[in-house]
Protein backbone atom coordinates (compact mmCIF):
# COMPACT_ATOMS: atom_id res chain seq x y z
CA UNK A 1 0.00 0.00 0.00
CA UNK A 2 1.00 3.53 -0.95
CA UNK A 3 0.57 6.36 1.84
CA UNK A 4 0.44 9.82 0.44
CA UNK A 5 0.59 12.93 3.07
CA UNK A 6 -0.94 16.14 1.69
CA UNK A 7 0.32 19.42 3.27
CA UNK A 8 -0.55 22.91 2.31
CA UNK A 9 -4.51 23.52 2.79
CA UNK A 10 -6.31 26.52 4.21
CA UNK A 11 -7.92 29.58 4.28
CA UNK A 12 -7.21 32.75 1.41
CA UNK A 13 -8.82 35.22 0.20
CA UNK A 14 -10.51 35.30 -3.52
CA UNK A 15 -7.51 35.97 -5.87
CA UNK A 16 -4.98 34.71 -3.70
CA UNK A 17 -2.35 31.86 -3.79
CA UNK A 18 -1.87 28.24 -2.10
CA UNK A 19 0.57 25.35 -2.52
CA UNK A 20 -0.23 21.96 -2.09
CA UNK A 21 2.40 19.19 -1.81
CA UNK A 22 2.15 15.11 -1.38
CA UNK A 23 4.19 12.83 -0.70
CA UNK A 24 4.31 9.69 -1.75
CA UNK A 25 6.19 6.13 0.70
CA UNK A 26 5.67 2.92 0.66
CA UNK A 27 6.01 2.16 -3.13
CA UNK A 28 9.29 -0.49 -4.71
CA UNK A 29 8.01 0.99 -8.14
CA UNK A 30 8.21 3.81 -9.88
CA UNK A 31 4.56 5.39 -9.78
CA UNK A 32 2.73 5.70 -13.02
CA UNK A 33 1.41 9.20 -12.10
CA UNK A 34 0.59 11.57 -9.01
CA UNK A 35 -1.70 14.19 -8.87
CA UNK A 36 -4.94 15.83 -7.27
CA UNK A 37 -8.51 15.90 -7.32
CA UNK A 38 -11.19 17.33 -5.39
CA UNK A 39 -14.47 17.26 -4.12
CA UNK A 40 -16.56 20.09 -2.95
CA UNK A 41 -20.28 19.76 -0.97
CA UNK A 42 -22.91 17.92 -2.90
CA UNK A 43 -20.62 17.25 -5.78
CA UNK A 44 -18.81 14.61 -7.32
CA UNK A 45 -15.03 14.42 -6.93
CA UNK A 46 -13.52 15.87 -10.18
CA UNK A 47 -10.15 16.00 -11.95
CA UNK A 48 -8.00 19.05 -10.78
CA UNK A 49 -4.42 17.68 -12.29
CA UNK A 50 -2.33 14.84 -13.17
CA UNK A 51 1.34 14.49 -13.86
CA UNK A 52 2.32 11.39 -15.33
CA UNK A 53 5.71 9.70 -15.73
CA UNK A 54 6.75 11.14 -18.99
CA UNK A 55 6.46 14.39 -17.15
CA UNK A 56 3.02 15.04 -19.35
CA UNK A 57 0.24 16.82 -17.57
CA UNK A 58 -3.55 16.94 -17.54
CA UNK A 59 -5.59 20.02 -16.09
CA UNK A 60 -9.41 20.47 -15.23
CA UNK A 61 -11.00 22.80 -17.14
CA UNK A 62 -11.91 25.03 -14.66
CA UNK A 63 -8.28 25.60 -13.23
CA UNK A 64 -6.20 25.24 -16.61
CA UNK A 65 -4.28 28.16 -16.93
CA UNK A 66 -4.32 29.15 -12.98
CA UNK A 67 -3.18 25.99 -11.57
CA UNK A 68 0.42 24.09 -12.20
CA UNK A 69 1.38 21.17 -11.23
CA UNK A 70 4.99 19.41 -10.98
CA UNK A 71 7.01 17.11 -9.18
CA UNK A 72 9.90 16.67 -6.87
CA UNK A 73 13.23 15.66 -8.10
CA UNK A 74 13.16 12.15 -6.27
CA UNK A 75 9.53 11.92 -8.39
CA UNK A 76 7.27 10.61 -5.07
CA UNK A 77 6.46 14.39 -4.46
CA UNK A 78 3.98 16.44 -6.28
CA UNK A 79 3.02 20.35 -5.91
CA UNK A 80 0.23 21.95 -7.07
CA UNK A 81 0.37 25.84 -7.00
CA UNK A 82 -2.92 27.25 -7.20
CA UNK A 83 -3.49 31.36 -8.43
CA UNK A 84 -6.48 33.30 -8.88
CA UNK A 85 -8.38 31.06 -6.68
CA UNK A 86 -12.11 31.69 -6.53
CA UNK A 87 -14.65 30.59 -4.16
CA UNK A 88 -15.81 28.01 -6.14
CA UNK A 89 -11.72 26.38 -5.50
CA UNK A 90 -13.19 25.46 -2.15
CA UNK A 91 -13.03 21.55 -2.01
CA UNK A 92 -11.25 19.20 0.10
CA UNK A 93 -8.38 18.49 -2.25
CA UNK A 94 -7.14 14.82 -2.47
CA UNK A 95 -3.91 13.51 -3.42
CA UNK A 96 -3.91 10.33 -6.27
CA UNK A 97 -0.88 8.44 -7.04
CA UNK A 98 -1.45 5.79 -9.78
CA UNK A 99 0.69 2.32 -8.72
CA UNK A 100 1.25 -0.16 -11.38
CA UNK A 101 0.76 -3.36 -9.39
CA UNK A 102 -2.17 -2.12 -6.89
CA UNK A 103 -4.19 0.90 -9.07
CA UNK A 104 -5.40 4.14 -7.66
CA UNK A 105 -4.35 5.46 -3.92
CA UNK A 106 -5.93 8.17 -2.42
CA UNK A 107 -4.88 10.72 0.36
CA UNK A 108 -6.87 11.43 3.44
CA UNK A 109 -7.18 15.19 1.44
CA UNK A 110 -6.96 18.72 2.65
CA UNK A 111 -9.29 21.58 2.67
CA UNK A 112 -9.15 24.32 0.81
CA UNK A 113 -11.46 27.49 1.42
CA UNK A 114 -11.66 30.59 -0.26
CA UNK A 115 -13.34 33.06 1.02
CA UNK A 116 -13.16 37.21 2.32
């Protein structure tokens, strides 16, 4: 089993900034991809950003072009920087690692708020 700790959450104001990271122990292999999604009240959980092995990325379409993510150097962390975040950014964000033996692995997630 994979165990992924999330660290950055919290409180900003609309049009501020936040950093998530995650990282990733427990894993012989390589992961096939890390990355986040999140899940606000009375919604599904929904794609915020992947990062895959060959360093290709895949963004929501509500946070492409104010969100990036990337990875450590070791490659079992993964950030996601988060501008312009609006209200509707408030979720509890979850980090996903993709194992190629055992599937998907999930964080216990982190809440985000943004609010004035």
């Amino acid at each position: 089993q994979v165990q992924l700790a999330e660290s950055g959450g919290g409180l900003v104001q609309p049009g501020g900034s936040l950093r998530l990271s995650c990282v990733a122990s427990g894993s012989f292999f390589p992961l096939n991809a890390m990355g986040w999604y999140r899940q606000a009240p009375g919604k599904q959980r929904e794609l915020v950003a992947v990062i895959r092995s060959g360093e290709s990325t895949n963004y929501g379409a509500s946070v492409r072009g104010r969100f990036t993510i990337s990875r450590g150097d070791a490659k079992n962390t993964v950030y996601l920087q988060m501008n312009s975040l609006e209200p509707e950014d408030t979720a509890i964000y979850y980090c996903y690692a993709e194992h190629p033996r055992i599937g998907a692995q999930w964080g216990q997630g982190t809440q985000v708020t943004v609010s004035s």
